[in-house]
Protein backbone atom coordinates (compact mmCIF):
# COMPACT_ATOMS: atom_id res chain seq x y z
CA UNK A 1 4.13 -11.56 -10.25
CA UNK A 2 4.55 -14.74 -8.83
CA UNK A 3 5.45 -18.36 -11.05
CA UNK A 4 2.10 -19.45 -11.11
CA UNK A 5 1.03 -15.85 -12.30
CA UNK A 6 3.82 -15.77 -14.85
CA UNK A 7 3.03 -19.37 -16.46
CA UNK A 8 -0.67 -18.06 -16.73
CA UNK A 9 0.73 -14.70 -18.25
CA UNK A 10 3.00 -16.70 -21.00
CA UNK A 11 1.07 -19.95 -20.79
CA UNK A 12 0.99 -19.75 -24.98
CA UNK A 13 4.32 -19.66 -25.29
CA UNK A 14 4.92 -22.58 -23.45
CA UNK A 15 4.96 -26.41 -25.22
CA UNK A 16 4.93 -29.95 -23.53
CA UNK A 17 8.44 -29.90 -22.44
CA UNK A 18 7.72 -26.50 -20.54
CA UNK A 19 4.38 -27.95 -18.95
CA UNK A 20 5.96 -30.95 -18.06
CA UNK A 21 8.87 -28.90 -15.86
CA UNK A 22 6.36 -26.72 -14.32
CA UNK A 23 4.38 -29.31 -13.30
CA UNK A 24 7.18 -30.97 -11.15
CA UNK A 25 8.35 -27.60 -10.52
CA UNK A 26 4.99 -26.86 -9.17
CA UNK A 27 4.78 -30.07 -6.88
CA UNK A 28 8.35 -29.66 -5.45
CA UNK A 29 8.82 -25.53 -5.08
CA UNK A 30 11.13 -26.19 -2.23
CA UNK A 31 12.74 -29.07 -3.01
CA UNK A 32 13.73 -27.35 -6.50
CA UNK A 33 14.57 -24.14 -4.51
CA UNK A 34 17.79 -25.67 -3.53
CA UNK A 35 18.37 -27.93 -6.27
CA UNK A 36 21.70 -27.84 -8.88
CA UNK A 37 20.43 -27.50 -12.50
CA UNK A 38 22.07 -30.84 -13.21
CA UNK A 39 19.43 -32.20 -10.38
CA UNK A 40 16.68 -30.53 -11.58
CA UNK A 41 17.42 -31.63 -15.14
CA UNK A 42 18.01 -35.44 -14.20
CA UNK A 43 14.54 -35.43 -11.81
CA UNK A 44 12.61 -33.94 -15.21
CA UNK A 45 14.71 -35.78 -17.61
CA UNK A 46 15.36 -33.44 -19.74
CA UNK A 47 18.47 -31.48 -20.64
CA UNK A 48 19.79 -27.91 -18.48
CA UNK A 49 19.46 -25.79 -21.82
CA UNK A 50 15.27 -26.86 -21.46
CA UNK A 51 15.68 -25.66 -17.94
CA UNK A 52 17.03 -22.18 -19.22
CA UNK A 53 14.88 -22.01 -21.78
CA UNK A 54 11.76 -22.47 -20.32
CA UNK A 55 12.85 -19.73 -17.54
CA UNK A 56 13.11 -16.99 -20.03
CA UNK A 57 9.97 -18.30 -21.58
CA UNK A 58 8.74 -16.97 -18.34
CA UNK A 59 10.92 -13.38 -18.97
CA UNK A 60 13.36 -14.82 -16.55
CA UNK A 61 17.38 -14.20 -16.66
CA UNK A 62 18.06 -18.30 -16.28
CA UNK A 63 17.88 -20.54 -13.74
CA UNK A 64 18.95 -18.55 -10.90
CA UNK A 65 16.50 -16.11 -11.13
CA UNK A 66 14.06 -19.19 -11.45
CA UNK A 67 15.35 -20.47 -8.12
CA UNK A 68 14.90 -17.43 -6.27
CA UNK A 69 11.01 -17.40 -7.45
CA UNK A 70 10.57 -20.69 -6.14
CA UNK A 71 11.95 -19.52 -2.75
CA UNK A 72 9.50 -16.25 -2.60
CA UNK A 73 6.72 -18.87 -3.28
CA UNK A 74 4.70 -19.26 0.10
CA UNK A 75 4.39 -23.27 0.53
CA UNK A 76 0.70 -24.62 0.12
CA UNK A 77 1.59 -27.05 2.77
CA UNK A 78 0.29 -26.09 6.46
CA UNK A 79 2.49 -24.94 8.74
CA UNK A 80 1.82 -27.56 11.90
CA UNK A 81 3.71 -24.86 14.16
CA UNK A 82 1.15 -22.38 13.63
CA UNK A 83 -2.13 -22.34 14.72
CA UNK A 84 -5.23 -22.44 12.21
CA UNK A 85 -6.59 -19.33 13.68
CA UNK A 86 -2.57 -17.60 12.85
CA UNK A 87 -2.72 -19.18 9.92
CA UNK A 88 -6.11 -17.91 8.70
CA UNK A 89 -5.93 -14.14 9.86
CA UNK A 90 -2.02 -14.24 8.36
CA UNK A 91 -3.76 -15.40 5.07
CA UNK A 92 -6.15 -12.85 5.26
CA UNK A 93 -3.24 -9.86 6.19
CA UNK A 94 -1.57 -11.26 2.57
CA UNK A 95 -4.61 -11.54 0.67
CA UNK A 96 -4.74 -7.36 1.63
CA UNK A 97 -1.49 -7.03 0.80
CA UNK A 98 -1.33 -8.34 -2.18
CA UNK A 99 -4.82 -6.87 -3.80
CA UNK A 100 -2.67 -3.44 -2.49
CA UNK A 101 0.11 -3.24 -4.11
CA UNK A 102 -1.01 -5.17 -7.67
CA UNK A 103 -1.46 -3.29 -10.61
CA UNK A 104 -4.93 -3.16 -12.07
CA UNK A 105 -4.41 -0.09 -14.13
CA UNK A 106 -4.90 -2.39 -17.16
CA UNK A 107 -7.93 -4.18 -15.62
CA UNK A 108 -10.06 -0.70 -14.96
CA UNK A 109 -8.99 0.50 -18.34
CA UNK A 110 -10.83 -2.63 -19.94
CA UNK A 111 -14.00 -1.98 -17.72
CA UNK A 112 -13.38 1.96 -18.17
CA UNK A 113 -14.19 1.64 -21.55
CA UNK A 114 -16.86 -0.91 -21.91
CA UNK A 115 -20.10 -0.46 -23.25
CA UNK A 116 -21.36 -3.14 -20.91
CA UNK A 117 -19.88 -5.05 -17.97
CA UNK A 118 -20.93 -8.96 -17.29
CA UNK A 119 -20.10 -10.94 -14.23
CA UNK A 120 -20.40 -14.56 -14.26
CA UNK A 121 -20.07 -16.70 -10.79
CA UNK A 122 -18.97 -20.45 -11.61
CA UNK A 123 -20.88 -21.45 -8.24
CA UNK A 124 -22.21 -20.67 -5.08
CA UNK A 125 -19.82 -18.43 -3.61
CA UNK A 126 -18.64 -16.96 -6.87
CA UNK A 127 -22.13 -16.25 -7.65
CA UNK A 128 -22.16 -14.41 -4.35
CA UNK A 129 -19.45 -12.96 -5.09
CA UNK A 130 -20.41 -11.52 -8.16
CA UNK A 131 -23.63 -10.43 -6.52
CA UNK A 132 -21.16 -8.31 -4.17
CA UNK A 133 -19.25 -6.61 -6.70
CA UNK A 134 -22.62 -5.70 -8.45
CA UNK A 135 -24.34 -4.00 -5.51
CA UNK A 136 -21.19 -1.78 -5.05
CA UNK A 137 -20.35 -1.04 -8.42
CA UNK A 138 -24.32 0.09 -9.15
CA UNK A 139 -24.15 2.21 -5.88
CA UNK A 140 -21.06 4.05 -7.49
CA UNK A 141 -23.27 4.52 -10.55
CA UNK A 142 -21.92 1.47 -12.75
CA UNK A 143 -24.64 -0.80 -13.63
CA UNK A 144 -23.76 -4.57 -14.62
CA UNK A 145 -25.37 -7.18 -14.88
CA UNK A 146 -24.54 -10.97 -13.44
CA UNK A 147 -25.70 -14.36 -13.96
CA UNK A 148 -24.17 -18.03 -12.77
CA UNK A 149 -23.14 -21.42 -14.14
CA UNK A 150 -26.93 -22.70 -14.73
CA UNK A 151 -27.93 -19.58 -17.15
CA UNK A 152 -27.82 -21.37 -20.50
CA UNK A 153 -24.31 -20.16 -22.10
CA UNK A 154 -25.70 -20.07 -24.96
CA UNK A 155 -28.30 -17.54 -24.66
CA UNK A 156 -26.27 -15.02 -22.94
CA UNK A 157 -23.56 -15.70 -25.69
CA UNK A 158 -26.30 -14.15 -27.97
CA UNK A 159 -26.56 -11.33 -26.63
CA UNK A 160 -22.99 -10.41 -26.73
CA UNK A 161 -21.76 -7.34 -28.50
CA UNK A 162 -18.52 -5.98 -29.68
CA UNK A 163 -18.20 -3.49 -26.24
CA UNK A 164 -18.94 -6.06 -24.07
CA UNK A 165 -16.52 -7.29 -20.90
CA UNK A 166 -16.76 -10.47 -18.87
CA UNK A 167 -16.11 -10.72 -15.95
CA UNK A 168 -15.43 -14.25 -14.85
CA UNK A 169 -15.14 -15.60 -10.95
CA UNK A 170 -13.87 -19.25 -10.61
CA UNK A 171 -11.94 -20.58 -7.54
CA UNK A 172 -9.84 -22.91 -9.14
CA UNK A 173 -10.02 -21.48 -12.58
CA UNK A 174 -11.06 -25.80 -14.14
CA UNK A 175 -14.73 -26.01 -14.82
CA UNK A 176 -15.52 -27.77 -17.34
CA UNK A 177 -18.31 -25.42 -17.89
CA UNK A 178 -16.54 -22.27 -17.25
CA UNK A 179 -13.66 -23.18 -19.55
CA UNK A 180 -15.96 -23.57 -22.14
CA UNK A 181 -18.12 -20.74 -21.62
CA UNK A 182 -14.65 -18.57 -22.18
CA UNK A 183 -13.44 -20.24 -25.83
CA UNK A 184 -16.48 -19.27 -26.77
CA UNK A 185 -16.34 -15.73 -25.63
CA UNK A 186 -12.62 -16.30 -27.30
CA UNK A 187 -14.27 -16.80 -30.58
CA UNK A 188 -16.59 -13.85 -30.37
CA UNK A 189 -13.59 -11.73 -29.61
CA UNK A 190 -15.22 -10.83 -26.03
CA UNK A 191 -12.20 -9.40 -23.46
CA UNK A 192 -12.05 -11.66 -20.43
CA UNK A 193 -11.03 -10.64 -17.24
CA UNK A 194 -10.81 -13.67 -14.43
CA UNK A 195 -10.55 -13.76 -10.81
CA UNK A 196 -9.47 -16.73 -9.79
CA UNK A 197 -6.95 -18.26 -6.95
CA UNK A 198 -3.38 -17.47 -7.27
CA UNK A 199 -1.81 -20.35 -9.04
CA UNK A 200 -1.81 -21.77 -12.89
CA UNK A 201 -5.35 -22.20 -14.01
CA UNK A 202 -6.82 -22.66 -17.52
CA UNK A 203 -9.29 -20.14 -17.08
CA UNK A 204 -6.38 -17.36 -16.26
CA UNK A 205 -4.58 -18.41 -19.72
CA UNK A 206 -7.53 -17.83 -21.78
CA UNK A 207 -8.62 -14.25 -20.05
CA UNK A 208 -7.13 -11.13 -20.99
CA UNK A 209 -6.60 -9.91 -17.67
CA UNK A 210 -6.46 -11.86 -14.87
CA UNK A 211 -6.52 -10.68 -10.92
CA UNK A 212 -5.83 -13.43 -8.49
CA UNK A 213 -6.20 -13.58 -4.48
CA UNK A 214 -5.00 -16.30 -1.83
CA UNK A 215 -6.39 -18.65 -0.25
CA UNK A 216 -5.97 -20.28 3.14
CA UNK A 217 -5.84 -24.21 3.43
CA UNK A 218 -6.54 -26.08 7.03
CA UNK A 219 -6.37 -29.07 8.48
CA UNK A 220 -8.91 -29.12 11.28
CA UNK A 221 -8.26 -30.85 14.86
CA UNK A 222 -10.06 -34.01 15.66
CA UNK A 223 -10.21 -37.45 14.94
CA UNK A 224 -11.16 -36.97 11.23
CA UNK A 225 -8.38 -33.74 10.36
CA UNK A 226 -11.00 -32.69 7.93
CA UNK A 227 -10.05 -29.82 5.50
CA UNK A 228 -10.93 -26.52 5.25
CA UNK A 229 -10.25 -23.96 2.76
CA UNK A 230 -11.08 -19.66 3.43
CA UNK A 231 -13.07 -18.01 0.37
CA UNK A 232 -13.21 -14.99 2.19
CA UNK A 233 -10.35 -13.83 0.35
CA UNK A 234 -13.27 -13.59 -2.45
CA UNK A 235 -15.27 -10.63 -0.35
CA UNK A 236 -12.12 -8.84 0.51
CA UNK A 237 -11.02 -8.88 -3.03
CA UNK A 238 -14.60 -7.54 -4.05
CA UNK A 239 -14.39 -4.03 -1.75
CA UNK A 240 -10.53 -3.48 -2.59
CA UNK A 241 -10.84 -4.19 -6.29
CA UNK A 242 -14.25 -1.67 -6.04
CA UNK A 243 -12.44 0.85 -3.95
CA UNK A 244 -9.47 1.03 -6.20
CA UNK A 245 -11.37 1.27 -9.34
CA UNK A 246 -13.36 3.86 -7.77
CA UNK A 247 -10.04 5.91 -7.17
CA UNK A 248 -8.99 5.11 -10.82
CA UNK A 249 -12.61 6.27 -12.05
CA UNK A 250 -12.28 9.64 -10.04
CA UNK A 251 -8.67 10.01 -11.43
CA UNK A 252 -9.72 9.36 -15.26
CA UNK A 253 -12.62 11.80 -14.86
CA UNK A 254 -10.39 14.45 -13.57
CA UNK A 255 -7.81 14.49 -16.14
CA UNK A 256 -10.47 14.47 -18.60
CA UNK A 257 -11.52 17.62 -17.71
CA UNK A 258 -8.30 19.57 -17.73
């Protein structure tokens, strides 16, 4: 897991004081890479034992440990000695990577064992997205069923049962909508699993599971430098996470009937 992963993963346990040193934490990953904890302490004014203690919050050793996380984290800034097209396909080669090697044994065991499997898509691409995983799933004989952020919440709250799974696509993990589509499902004990980008969201500390993919940002050429960000990451996540549960599927079938 990365930081962003592990403040979504232990989000609960964290207070004010905790939020308020990730947040510059989260703003400065480099800059606190090679800071002293008395630096790091007097930029967040608070004391070095908050430091330490909001590191193991995160089932960290202490602050060195801490440190070395921030210098694994890849920098959201673009690298100007790259091209956008490097940049792009070298987003794409970790997006791979990364859907590779996570675990999602926990993930498959929630959908495994559902009576029914929802997928809701917080927009357009999302929705598309979601679209995606439900034409591949119902050609490896899993049927679910998918609806977007204009279906009236309420209605499809309804119609929820004890059995039930959500599965809920956000980039950004913020909507107003989408956060409160999930306290509800919170309230009517419905497991949530979210796929959202790979960085603190409040959507992620609300699920149950969450599985998170990159993102690319660019900065275009031309007089303007307008901004572009790669959701493609979405699609690729769709066939890995499909294949792999398909592999997990075969695997739980065949020990079942040993």
């Amino acid at each position: 897991m990365n930081l962003d992963e592990l403040v979504n993963k232990y989000h609960t346990d964290l207070n004010p004081n905790d939020l308020y040193i990730w947040e510059y934490l989260s703003k400065h990953r480099m800059k606190c890479s090679e800071m002293t904890i008395e630096e790091l302490s007097k930029q967040c004014n608070v004391s070095k034992t908050s430091i330490i203690r909001f590191a193991k919050k995160l089932s960290l050793s202490g602050f060195s440990e801490l440190k070395t996380y921030l210098k694994m984290q890849p920098s959201s800034q673009s690298n100007l000695n790259n091209s956008n097209l490097d940049m792009l396909c070298n987003g794409y080669i970790q997006s791979i990577q990364e859907l590779k090697e996570r675990n999602m044994e926990s993930v498959f065991e929630i959908i495994y064992h559902a009576k029914r499997v929802f997928l809701y898509g917080s927009g357009a691409v999302q929705l598309n997205a979601a679209k995606e995983l439900y034409r591949m799933f119902f050609n490896g004989g899993d049927y679910f069923y998918y609806f977007d952020g204009k279906t009236d919440i309420d209605d499809i709250l309804y119609n929820f049962n004890q059995g039930d799974v959500m599965i809920m696509i956000s980039l950004n993990g913020e909507s107003d909508l989408t956060i409160e589509f999930a306290r509800k499902m919170k309230l009517k004990d419905i497991p949530i699993i979210s796929i959202t980008k790979s960085k603190h969201n409040t959507l992620a500390s609300l699920s149950d599971e969450n599985v998170y993919f990159s993102t690319t940002n660019l900065k275009l050429p031309g007089e303007h430098g307008r901004k572009f960000e790669s959701t493609t990451a979405f699609f690729i996540l769709c066939e890995i996470f499909y294949i792999r549960y398909q592999e997990y599927k075969a695997e739980k079938e065949k020990s079942q009937t040993k």
